[in-house]
N, C-alpha and C. Protein backbone atom coordinates (compact mmCIF):
# COMPACT_ATOMS: atom_id res chain seq x y z
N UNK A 1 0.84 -1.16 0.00
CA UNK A 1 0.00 0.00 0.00
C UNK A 1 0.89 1.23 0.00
N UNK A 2 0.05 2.07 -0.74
CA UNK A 2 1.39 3.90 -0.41
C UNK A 2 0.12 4.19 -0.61
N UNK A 3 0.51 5.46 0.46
CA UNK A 3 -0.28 6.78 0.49
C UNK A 3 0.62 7.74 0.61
N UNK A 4 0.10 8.28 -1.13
CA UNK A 4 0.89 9.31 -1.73
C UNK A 4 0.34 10.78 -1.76
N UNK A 5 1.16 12.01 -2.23
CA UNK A 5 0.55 12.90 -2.28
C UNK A 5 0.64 12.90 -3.83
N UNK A 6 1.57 12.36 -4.93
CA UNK A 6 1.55 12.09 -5.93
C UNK A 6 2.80 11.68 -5.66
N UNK A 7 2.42 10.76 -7.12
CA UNK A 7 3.78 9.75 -7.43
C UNK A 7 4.53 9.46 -8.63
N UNK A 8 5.85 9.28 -8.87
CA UNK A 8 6.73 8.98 -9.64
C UNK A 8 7.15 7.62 -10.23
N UNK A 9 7.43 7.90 -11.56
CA UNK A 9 7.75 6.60 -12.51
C UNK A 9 8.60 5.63 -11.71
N UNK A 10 9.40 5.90 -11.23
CA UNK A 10 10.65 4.90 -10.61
C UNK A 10 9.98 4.14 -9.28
N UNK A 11 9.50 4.70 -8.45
CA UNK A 11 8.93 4.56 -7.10
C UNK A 11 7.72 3.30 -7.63
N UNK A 12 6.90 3.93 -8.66
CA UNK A 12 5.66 2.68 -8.32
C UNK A 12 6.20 1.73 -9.63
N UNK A 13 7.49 1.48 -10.45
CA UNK A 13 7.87 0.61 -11.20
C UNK A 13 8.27 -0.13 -10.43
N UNK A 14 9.10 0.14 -9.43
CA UNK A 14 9.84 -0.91 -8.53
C UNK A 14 8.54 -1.70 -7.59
N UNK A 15 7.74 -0.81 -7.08
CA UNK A 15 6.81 -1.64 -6.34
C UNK A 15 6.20 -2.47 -7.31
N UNK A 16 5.47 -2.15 -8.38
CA UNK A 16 4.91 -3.48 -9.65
C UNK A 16 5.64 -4.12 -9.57
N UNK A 17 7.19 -4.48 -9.79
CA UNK A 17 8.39 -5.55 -9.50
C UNK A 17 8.19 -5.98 -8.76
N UNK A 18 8.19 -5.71 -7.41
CA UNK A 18 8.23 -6.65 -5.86
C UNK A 18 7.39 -7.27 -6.36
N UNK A 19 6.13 -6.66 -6.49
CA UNK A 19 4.92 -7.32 -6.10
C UNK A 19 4.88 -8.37 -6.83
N UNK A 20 5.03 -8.30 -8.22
CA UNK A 20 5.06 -9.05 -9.46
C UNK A 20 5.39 -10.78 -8.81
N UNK A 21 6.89 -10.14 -8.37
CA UNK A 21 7.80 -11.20 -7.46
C UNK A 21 7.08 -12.60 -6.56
N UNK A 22 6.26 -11.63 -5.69
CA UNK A 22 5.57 -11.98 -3.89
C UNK A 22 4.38 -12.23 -4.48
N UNK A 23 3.86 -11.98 -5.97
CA UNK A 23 2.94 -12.20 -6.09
C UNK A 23 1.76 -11.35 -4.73
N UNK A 24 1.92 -10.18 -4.97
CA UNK A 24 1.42 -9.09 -3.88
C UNK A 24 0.47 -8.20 -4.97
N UNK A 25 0.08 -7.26 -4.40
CA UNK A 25 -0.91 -6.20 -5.01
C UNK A 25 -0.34 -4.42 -4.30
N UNK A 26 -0.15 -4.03 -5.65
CA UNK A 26 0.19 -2.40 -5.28
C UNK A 26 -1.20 -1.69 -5.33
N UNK A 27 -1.36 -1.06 -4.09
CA UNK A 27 -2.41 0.25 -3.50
C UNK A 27 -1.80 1.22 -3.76
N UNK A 28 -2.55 2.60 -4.43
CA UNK A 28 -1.72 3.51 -4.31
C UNK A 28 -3.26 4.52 -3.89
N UNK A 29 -3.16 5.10 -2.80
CA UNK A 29 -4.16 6.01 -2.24
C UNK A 29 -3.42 7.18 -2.51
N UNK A 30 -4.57 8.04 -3.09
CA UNK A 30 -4.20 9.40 -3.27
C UNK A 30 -4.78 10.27 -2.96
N UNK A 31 -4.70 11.32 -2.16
CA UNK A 31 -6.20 12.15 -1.29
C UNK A 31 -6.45 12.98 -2.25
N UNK A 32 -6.48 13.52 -4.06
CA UNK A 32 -7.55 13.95 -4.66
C UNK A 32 -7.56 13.31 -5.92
N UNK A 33 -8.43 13.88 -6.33
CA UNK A 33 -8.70 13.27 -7.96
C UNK A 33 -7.60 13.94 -8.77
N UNK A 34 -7.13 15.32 -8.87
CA UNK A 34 -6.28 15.76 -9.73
C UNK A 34 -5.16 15.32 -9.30
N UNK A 35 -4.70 14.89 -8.07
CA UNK A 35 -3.55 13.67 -7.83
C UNK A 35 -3.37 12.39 -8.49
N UNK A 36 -4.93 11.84 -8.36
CA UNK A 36 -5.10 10.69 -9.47
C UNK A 36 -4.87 10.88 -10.84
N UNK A 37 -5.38 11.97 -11.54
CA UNK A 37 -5.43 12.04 -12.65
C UNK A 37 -3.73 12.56 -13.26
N UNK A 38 -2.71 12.94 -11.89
CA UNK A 38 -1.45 13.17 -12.30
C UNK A 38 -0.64 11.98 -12.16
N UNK A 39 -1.48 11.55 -11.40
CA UNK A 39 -0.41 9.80 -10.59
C UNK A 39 -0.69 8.83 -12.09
N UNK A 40 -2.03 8.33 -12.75
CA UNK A 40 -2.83 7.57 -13.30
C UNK A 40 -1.31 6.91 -14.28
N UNK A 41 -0.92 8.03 -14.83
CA UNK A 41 0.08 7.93 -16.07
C UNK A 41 1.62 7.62 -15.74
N UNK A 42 2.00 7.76 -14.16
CA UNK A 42 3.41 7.49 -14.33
C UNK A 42 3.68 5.82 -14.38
N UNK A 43 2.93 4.69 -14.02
CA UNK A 43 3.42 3.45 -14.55
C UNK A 43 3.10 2.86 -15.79
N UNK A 44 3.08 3.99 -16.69
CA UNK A 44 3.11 3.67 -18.29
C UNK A 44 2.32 2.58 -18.66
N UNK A 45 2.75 1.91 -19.17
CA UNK A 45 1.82 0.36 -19.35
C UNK A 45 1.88 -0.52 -18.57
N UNK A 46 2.11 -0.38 -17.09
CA UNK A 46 1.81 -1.40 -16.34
C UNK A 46 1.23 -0.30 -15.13
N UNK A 47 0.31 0.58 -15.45
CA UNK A 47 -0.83 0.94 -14.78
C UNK A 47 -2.14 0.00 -14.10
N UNK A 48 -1.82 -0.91 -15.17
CA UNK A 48 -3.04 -1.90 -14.86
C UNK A 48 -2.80 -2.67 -13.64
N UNK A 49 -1.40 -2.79 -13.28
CA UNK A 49 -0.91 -3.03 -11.93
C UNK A 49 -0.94 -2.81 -10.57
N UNK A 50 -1.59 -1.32 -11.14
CA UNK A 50 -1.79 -0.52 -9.76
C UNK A 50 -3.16 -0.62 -9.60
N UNK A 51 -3.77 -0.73 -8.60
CA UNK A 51 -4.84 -0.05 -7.94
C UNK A 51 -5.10 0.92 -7.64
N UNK A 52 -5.27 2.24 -7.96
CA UNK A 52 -5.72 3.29 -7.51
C UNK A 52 -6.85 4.11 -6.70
N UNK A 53 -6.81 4.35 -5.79
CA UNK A 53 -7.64 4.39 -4.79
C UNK A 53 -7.94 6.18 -4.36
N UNK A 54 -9.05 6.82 -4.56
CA UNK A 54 -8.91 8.14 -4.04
C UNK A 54 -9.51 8.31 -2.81
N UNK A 55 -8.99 8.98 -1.25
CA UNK A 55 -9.32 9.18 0.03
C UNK A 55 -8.14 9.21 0.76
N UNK A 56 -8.21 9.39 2.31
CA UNK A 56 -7.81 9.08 3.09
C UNK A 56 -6.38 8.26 3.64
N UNK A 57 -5.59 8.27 3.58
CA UNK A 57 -5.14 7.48 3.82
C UNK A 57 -4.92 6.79 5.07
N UNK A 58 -5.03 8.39 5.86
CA UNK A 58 -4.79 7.56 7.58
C UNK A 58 -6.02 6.75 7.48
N UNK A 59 -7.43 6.41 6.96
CA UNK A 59 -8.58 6.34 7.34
C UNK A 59 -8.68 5.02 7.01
N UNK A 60 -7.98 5.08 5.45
CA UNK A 60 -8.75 3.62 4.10
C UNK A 60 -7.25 2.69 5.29
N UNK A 61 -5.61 3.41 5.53
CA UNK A 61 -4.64 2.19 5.94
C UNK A 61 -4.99 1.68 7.03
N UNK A 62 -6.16 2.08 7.91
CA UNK A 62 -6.48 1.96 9.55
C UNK A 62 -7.63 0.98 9.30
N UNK A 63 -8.63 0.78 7.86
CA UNK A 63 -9.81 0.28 7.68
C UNK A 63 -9.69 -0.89 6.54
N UNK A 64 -9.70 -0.45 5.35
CA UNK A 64 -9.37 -1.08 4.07
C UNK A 64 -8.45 -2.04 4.36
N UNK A 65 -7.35 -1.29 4.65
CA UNK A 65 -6.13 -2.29 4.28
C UNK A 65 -5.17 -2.22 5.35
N UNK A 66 -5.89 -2.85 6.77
CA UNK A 66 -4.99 -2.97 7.67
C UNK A 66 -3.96 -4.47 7.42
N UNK A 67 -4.22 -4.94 6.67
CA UNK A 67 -3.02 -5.88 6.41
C UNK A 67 -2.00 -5.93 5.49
N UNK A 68 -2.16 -5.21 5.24
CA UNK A 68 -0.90 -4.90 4.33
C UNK A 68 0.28 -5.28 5.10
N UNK A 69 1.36 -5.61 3.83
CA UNK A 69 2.95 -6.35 4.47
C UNK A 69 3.63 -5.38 4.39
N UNK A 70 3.34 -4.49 3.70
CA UNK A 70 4.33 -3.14 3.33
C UNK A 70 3.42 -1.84 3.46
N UNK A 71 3.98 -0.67 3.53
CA UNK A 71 3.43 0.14 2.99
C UNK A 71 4.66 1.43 3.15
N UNK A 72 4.28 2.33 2.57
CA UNK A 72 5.56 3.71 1.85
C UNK A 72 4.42 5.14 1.68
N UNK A 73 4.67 6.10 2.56
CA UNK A 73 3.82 6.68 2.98
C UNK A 73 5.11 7.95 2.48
N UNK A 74 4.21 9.22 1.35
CA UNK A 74 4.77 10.08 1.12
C UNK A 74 4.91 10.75 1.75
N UNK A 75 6.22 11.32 2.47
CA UNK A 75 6.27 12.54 3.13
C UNK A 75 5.88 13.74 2.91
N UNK A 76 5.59 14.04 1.86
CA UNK A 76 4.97 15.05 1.03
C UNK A 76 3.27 15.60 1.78
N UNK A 77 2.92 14.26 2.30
CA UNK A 77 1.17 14.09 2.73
C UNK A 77 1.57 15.29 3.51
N UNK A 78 0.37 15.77 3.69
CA UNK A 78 0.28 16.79 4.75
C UNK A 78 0.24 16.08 6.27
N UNK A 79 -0.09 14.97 6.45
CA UNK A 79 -0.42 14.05 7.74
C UNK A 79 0.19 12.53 7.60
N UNK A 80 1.94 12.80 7.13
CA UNK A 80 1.95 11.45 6.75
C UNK A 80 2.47 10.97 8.19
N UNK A 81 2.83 11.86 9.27
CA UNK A 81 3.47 10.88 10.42
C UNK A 81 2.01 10.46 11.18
N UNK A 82 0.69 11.14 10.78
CA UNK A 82 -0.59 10.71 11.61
C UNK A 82 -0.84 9.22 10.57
N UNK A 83 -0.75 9.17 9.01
CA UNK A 83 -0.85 7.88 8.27
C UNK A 83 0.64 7.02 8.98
N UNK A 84 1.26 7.07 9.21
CA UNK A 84 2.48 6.47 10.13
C UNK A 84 2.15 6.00 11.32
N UNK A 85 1.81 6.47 11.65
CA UNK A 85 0.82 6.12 13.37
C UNK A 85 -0.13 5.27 13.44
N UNK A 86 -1.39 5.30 12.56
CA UNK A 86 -2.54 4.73 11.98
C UNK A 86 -1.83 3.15 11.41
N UNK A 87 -0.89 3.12 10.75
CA UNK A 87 -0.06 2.08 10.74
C UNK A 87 0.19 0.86 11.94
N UNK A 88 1.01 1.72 12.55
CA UNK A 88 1.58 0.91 13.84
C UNK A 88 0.57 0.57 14.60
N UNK A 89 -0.44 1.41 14.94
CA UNK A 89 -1.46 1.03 15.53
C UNK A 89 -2.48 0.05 14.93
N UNK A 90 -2.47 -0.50 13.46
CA UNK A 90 -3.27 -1.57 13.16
C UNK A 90 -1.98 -2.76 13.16
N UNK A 91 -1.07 -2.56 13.31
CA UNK A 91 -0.67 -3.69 13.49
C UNK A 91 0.06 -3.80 11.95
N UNK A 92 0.66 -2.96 11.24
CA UNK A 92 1.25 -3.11 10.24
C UNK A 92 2.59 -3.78 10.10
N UNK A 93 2.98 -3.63 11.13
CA UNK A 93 4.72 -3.91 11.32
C UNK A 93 4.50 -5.18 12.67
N UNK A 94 4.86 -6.10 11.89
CA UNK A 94 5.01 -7.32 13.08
C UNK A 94 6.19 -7.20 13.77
N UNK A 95 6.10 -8.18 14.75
CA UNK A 95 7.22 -7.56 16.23
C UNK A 95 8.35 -9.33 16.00
């Protein structure tokens, strides 16, 4: 999962790779639509890879997708150490 404020070609190519790998699924939450509509295009033809998701992120990583194995949280967010928190507190990071 990432919750981005927008995102770059290199960043969500490598995650399609892992995942590809682990046989995993890339989330990419973006809190607006004109984020989406700037994010939509940077994994070129393997867009179809991504999931794109518009909201929340502290909200959808605390609800949606508290299981996630990973997640990469843009510093950019306006609230990414509260989506950081929302994390640890579902139990994102095993001990």
């Amino acid at each position: 999962m990432i919750g981005y404020a927008s995102i770059d070609e290199s960043t969500i190519l490598s995650l399609v790779a892992a995942a590809h790998q682990t046989g995993g699924n890339v989330i990419c939450i973006l809190p607006t639509k004109p984020n989406f509509c700037a994010s939509r295009n940077a994994p070129g033809p393997y867009a179809d890879c991504v999931k794109f998701v518009i909201g929340d992120a502290k909200t959808l990583s605390s609800k949606d997708y508290r299981g996630a194995d990973f997640i990469l949280v843009d510093c950019d967010l306006h609230d990414c150490k509260e989506v950081l928190r929302a994390a640890e507190d579902c139990s994102f990071f095993y001990d």
